[in-house]
Structures are given as structure tokens and as C-alpha cells.
N, C-alpha and C. Protein backbone atom coordinates (compact mmCIF):
# COMPACT_ATOMS: atom_id res chain seq x y z
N UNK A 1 0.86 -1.18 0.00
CA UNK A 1 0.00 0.00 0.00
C UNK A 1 0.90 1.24 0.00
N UNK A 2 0.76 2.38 -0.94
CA UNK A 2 1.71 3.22 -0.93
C UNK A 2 1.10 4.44 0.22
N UNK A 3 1.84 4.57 1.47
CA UNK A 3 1.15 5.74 2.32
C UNK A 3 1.06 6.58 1.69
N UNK A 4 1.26 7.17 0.11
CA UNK A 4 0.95 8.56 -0.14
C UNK A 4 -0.53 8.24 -0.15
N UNK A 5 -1.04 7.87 -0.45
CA UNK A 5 -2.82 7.97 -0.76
C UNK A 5 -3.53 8.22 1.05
N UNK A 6 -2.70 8.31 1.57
CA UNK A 6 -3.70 8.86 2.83
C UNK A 6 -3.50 10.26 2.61
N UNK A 7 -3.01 11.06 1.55
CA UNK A 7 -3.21 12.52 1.41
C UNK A 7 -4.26 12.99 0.11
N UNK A 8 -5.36 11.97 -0.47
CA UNK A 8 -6.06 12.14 -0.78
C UNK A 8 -7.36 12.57 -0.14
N UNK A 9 -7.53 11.69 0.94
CA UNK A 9 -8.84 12.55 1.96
C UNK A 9 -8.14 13.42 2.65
N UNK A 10 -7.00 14.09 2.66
CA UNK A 10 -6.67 15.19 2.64
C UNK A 10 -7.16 16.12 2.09
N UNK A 11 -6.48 16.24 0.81
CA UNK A 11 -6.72 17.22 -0.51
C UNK A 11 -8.31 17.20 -0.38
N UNK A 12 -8.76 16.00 -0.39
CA UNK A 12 -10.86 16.15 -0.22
C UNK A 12 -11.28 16.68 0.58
N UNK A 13 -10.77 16.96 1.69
CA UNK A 13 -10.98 17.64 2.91
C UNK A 13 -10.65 19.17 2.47
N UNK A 14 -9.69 19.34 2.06
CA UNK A 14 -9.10 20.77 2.10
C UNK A 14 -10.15 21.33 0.76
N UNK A 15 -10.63 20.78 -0.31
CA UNK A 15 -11.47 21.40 -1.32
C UNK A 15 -12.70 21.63 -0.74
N UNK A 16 -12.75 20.65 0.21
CA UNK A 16 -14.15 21.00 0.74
C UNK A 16 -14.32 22.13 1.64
N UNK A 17 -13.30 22.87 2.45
CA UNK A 17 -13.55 24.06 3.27
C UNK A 17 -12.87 25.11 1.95
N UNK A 18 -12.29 24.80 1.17
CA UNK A 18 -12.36 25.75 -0.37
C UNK A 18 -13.75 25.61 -0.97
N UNK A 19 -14.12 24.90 -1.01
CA UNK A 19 -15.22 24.99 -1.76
C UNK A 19 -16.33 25.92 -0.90
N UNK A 20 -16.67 25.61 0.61
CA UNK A 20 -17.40 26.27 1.28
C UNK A 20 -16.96 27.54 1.44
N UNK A 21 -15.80 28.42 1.01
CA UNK A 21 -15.49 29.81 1.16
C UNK A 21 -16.00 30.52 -0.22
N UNK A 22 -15.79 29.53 -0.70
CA UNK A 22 -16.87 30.05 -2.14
C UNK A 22 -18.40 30.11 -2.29
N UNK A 23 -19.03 28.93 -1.57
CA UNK A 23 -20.40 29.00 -1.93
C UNK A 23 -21.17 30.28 -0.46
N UNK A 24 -20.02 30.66 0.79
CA UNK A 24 -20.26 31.63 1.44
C UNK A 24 -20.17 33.03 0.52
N UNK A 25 -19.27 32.81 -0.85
CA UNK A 25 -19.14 34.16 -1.14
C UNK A 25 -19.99 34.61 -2.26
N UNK A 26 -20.57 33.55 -2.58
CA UNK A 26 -21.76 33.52 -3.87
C UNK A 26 -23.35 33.96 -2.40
N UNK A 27 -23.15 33.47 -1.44
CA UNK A 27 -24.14 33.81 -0.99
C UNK A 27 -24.03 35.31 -0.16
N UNK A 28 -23.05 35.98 -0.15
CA UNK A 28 -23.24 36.77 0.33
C UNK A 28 -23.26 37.88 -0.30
N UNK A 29 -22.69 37.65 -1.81
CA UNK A 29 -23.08 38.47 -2.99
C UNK A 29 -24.75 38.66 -2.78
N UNK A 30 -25.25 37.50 -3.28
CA UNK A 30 -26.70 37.23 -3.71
C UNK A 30 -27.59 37.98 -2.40
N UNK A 31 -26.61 37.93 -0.98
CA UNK A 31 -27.56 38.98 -0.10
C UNK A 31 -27.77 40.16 -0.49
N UNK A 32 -26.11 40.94 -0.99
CA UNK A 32 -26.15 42.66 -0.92
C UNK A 32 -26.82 42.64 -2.23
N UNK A 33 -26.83 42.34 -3.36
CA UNK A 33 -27.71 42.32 -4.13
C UNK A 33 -28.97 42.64 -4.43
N UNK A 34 -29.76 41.54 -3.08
CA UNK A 34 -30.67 41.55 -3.20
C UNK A 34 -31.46 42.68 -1.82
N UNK A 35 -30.36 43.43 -1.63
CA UNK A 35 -30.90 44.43 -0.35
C UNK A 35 -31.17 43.63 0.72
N UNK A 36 -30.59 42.57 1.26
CA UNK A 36 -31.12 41.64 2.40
C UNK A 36 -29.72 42.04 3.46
N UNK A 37 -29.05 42.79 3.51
CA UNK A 37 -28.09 42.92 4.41
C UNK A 37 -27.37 44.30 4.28
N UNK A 38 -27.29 44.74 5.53
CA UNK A 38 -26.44 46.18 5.67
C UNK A 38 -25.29 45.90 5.85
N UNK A 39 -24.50 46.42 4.67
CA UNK A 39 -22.85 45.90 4.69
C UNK A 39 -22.08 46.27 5.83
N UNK A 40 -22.42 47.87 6.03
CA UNK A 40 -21.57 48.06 7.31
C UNK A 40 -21.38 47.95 8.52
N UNK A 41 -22.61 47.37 8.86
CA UNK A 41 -23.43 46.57 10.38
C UNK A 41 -22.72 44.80 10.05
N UNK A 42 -22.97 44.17 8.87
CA UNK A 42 -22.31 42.93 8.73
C UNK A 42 -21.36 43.16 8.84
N UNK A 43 -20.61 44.01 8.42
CA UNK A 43 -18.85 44.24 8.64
C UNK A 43 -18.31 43.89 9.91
N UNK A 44 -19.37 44.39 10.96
CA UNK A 44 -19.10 44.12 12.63
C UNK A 44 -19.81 43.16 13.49
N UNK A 45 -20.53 42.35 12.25
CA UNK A 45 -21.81 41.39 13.29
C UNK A 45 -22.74 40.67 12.34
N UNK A 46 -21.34 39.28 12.04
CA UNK A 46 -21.94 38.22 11.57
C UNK A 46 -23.75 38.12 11.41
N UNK A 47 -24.38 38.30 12.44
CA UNK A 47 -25.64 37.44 12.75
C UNK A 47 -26.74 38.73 11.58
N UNK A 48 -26.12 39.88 11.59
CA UNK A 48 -26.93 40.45 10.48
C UNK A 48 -26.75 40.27 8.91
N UNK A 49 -26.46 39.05 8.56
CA UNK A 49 -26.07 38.39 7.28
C UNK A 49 -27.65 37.57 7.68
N UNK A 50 -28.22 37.34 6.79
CA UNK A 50 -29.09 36.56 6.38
C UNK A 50 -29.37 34.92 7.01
N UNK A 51 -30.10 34.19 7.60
CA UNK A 51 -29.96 33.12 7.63
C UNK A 51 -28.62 31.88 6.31
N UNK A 52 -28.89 31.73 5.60
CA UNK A 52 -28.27 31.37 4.42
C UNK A 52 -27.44 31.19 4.28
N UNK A 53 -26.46 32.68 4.28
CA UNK A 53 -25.10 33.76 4.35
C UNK A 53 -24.32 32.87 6.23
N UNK A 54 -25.28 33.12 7.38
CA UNK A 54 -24.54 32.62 8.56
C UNK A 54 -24.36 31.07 8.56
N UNK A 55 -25.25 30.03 8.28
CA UNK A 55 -25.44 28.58 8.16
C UNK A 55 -23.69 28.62 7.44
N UNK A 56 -23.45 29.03 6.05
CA UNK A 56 -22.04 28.79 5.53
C UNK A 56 -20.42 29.27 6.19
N UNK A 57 -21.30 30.39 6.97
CA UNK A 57 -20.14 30.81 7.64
C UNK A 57 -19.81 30.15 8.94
N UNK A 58 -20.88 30.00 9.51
CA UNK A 58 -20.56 28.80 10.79
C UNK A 58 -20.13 27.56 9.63
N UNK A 59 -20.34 26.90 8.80
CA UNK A 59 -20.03 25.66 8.56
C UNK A 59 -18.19 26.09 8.55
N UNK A 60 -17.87 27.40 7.50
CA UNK A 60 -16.44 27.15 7.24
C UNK A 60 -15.81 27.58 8.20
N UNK A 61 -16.20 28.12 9.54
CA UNK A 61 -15.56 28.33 10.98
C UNK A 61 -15.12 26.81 11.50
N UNK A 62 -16.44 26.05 11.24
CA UNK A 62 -16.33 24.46 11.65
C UNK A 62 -15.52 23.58 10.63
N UNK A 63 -14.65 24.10 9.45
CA UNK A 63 -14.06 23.23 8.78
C UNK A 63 -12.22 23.78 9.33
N UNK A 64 -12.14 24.39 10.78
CA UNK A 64 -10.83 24.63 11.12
C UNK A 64 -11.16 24.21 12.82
N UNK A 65 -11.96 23.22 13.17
CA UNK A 65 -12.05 22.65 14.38
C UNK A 65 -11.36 20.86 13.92
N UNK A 66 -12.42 20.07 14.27
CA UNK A 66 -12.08 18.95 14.20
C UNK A 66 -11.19 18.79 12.94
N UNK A 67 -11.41 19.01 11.79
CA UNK A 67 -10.80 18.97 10.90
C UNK A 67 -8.84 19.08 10.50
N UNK A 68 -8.58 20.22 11.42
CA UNK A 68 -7.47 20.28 12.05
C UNK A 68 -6.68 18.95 12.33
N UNK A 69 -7.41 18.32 13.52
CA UNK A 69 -7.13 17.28 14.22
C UNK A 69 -7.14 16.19 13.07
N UNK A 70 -7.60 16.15 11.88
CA UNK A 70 -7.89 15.02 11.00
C UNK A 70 -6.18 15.28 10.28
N UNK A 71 -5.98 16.89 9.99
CA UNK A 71 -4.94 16.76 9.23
C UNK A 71 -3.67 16.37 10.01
N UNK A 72 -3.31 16.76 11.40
CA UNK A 72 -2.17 16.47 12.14
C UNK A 72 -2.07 14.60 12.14
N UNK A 73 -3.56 13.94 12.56
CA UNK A 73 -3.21 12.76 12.48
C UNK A 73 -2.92 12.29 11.35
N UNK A 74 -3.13 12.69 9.81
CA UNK A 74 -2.39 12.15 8.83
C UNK A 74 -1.14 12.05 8.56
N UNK A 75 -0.85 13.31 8.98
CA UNK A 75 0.41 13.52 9.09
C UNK A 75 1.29 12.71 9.81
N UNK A 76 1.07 12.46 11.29
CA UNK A 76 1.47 11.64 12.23
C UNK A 76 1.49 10.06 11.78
N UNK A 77 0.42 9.56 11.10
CA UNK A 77 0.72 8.58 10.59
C UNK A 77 1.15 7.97 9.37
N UNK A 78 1.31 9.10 8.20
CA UNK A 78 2.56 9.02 7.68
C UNK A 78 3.78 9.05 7.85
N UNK A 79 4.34 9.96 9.15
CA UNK A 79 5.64 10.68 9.41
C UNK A 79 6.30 9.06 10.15
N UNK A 80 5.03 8.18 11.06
CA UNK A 80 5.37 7.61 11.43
C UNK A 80 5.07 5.84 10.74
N UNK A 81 5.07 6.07 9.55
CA UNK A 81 4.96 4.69 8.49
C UNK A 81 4.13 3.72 8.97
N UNK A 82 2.89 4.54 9.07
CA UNK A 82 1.97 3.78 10.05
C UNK A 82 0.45 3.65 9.54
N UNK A 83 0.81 4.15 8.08
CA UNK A 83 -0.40 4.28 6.57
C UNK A 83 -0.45 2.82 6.30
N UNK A 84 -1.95 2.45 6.39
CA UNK A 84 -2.20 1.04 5.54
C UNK A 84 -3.79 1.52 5.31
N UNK A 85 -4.23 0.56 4.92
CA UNK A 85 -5.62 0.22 4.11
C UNK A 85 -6.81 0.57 5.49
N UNK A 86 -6.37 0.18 6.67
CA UNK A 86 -7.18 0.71 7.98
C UNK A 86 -7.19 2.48 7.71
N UNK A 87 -6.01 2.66 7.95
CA UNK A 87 -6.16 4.39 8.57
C UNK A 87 -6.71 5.02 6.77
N UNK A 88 -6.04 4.61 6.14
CA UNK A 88 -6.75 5.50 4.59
C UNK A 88 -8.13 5.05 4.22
N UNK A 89 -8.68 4.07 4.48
CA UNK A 89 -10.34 3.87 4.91
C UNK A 89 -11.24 4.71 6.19
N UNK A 90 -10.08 4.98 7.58
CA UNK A 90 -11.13 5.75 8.01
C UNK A 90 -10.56 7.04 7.58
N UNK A 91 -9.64 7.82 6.87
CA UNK A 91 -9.27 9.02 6.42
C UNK A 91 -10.65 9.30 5.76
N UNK A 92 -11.01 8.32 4.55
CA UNK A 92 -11.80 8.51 3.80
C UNK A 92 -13.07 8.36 4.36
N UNK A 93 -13.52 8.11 5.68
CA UNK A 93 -14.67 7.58 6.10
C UNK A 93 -14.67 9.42 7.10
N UNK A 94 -13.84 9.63 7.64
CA UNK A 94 -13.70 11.08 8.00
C UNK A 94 -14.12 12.46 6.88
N UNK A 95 -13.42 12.12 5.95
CA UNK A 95 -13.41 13.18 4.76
C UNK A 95 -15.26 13.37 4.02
N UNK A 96 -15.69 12.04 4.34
CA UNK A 96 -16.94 11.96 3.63
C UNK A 96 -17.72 12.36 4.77
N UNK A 97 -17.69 11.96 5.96
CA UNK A 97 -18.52 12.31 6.96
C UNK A 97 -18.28 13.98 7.16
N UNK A 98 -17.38 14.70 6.53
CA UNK A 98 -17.19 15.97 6.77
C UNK A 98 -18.13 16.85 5.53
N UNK A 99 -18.37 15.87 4.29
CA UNK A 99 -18.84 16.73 3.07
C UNK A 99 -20.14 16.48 3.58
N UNK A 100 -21.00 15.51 4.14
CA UNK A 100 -22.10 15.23 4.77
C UNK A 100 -22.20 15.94 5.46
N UNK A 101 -21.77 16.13 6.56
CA UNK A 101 -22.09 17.38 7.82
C UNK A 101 -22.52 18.66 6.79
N UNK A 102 -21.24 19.17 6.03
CA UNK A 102 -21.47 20.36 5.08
C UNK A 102 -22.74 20.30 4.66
N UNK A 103 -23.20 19.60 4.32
CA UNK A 103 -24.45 19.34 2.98
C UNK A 103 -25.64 20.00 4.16
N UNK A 104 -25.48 19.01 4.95
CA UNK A 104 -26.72 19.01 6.17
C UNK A 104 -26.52 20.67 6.54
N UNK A 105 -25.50 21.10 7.16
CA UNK A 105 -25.46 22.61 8.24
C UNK A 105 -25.49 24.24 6.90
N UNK A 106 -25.01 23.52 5.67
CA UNK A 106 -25.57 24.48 4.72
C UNK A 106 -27.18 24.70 3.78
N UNK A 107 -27.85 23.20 4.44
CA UNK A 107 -29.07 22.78 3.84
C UNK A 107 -29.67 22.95 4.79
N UNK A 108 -30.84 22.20 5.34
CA UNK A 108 -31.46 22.20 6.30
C UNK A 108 -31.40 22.60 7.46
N UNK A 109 -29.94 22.30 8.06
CA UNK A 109 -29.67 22.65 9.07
C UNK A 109 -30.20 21.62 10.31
N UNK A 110 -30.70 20.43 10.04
CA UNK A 110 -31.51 19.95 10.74
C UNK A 110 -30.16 19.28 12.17
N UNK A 111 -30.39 19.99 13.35
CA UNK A 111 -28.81 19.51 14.55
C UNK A 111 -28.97 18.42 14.45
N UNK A 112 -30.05 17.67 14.69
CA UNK A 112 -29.87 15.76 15.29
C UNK A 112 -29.05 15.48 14.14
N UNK A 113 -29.23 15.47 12.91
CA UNK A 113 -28.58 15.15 11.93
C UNK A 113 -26.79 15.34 11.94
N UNK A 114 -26.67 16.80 12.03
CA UNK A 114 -25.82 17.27 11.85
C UNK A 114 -24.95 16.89 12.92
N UNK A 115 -25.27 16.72 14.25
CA UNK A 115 -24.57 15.99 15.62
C UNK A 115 -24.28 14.97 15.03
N UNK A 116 -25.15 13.94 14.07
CA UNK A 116 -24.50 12.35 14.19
C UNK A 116 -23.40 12.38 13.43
N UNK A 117 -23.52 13.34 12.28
CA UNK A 117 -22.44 13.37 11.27
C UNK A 117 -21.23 14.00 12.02
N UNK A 118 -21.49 15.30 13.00
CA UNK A 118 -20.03 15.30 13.88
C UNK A 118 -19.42 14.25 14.50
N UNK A 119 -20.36 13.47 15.33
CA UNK A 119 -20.06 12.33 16.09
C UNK A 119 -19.39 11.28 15.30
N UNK A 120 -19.63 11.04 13.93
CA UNK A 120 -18.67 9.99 13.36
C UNK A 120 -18.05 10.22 12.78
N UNK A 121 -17.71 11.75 12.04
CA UNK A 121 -16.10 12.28 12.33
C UNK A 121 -15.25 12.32 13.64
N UNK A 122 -15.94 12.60 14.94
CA UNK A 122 -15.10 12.26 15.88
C UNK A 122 -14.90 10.97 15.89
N UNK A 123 -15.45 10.10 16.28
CA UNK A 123 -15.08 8.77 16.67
C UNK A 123 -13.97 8.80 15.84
N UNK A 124 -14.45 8.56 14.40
CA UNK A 124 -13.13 8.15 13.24
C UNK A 124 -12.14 8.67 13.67
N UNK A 125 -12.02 9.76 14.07
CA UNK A 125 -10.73 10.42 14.40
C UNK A 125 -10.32 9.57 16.34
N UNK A 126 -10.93 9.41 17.16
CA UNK A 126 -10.39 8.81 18.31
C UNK A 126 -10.10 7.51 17.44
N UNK A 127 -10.31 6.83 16.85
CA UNK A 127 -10.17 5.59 16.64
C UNK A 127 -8.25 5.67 15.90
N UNK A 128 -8.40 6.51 14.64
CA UNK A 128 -7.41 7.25 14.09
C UNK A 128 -5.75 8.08 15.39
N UNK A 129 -6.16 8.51 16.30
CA UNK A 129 -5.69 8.21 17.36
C UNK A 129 -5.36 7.27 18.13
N UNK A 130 -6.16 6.13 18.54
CA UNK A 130 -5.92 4.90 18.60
C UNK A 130 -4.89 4.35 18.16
N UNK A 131 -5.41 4.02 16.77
CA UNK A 131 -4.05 3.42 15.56
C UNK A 131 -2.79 4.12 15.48
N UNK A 132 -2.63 5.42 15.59
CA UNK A 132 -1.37 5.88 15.90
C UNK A 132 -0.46 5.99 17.28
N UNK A 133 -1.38 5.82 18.24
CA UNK A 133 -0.44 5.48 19.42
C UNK A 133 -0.34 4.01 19.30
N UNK A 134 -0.99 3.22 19.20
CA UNK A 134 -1.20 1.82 18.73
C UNK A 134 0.55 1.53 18.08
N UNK A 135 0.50 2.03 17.08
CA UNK A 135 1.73 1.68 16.30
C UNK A 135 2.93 2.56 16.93
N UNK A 136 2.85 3.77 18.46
CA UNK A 136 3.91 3.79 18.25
C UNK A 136 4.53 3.43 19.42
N UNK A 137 3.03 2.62 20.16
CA UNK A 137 3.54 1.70 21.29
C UNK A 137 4.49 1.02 21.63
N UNK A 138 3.66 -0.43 20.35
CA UNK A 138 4.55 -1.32 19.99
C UNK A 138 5.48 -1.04 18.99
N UNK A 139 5.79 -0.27 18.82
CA UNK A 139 7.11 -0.33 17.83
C UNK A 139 6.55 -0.92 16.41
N UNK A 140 5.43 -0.88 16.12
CA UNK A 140 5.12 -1.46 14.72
C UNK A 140 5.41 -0.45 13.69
N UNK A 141 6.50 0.67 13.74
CA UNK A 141 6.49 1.43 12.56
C UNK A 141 7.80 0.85 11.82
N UNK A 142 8.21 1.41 11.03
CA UNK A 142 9.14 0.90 9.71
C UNK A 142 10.08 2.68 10.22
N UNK A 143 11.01 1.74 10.50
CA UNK A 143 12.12 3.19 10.96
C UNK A 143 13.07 3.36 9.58
């Protein structure tokens, strides 16, 4: 298994809080536009942006929390030759549970939803933790 491919749900991860700085900036066009927001009051206070406009901006605030923690452990378990078919399955099981959350907290918004989809990005990631102290317990890395 070549450990570079655990920097693909990387790169998927990272387009996806690119991608959400864009669809915040298409929506916040489409506010002043449409006279739904006072620019210079938003300038100092998020919450007078539109429903719409805040849902994207809390989401891409939330794509530099847990997400963070997703990229250091890749890192960590590359640095420490500790990439196999486990950790780049839950990379990818992280990365997707992150475009899901997106979908949900820029759509509906519906929390129960949006909690379960945090909750199994966390786990993935304690588990992902796991596997890297795991391997650098026992000495299972490739020095």
C-alpha cells in the first residue's frame, strides 16, 4: 500500500472548506444584491447576514475545528509509516462524513442530523488516534 494515498482525503478535505469559502461568497453576494443585508453593520456582526449567508459561515468556521485534528493525524501517521488500508479507509470515512455534515449545516440545518455526522467524524478520528499510538507503542512502525 503506498502511504501517499492517505493525502487524498486530505486534498478532499481541504477542497471541501475551499469549496465552502466560495459557496459563502456567492451567498453573500446574492444577499447585498438583493438588499437583504447592511454591509456596514455585517462588517461588525456576523448574525446580520441573512440566515443562508450565517449557516455557511458557521459551517467554514467548523471546517478549522475537528478537521485540524484530522490533518495532524495524517500527518502523524505518515511521518510515522503507520499508513495502511485501515487508517486510509477511516481518512476517507472522516473526509466523507465531513462533506455530509457540510451538505446538512448548509441545507437544512436539521442539529440531530448534523450531531451524528459530527459524532462519526469524531469517533473516526479517536479511533485514528488509537491506531497511531497503537503503532507507536509497539514499535510497529518501519524506521
Amino acid at each position: 500500500m503506498n502511504s501517499n494515498y492517505i493525502f487524498w482525503p486530505v486534498l478532499a478535505q481541504i477542497f471541501l472548506t475551499l469549496t465552502m469559502f466560495i459557496v459563502l461568497g456567492v451567498r453573500k453576494v446574492k444577499a447585498v444584491k438583493a438588499g437583504e443585508v447592511n454591509r456596514q453593520q455585517a462588517a461588525l456582526n456576523n448574525r446580520e447576514w441573512p440566515d443562508e449567508v450565517v449557516k455557511v459561515s458557521n459551517n467554514v468556521a467548523n471546517q478549522f475545528e475537528a478537521p485540524v485534528l484530522f490533518y495532524v493525524l495524517c500527518l502523524v501517521l505518515y511521518s510515522i509509516n503507520a499508513v495502511g488500508t485501515g487508517a486510509i479507509a477511516l481518512a476517507w470515512l472522516f473526509a466523507l462524513s465531513r462533506y455530509a455534515h457540510a451538505y446538512v449545516h448548509i441545507g437544512s440545518n436539521y442539529v440531530p442530523m448534523r450531531f451524528r455526522l459530527f459524532m462519526i467524524g469524531c469517533l473516526v478520528l479517536i479511533v485514528m488516534l488509537i491506531l497511531a499510538a497503537w503503532k507507536l507503542a509497539t514499535g510497529a512502525v518501519a524506521v
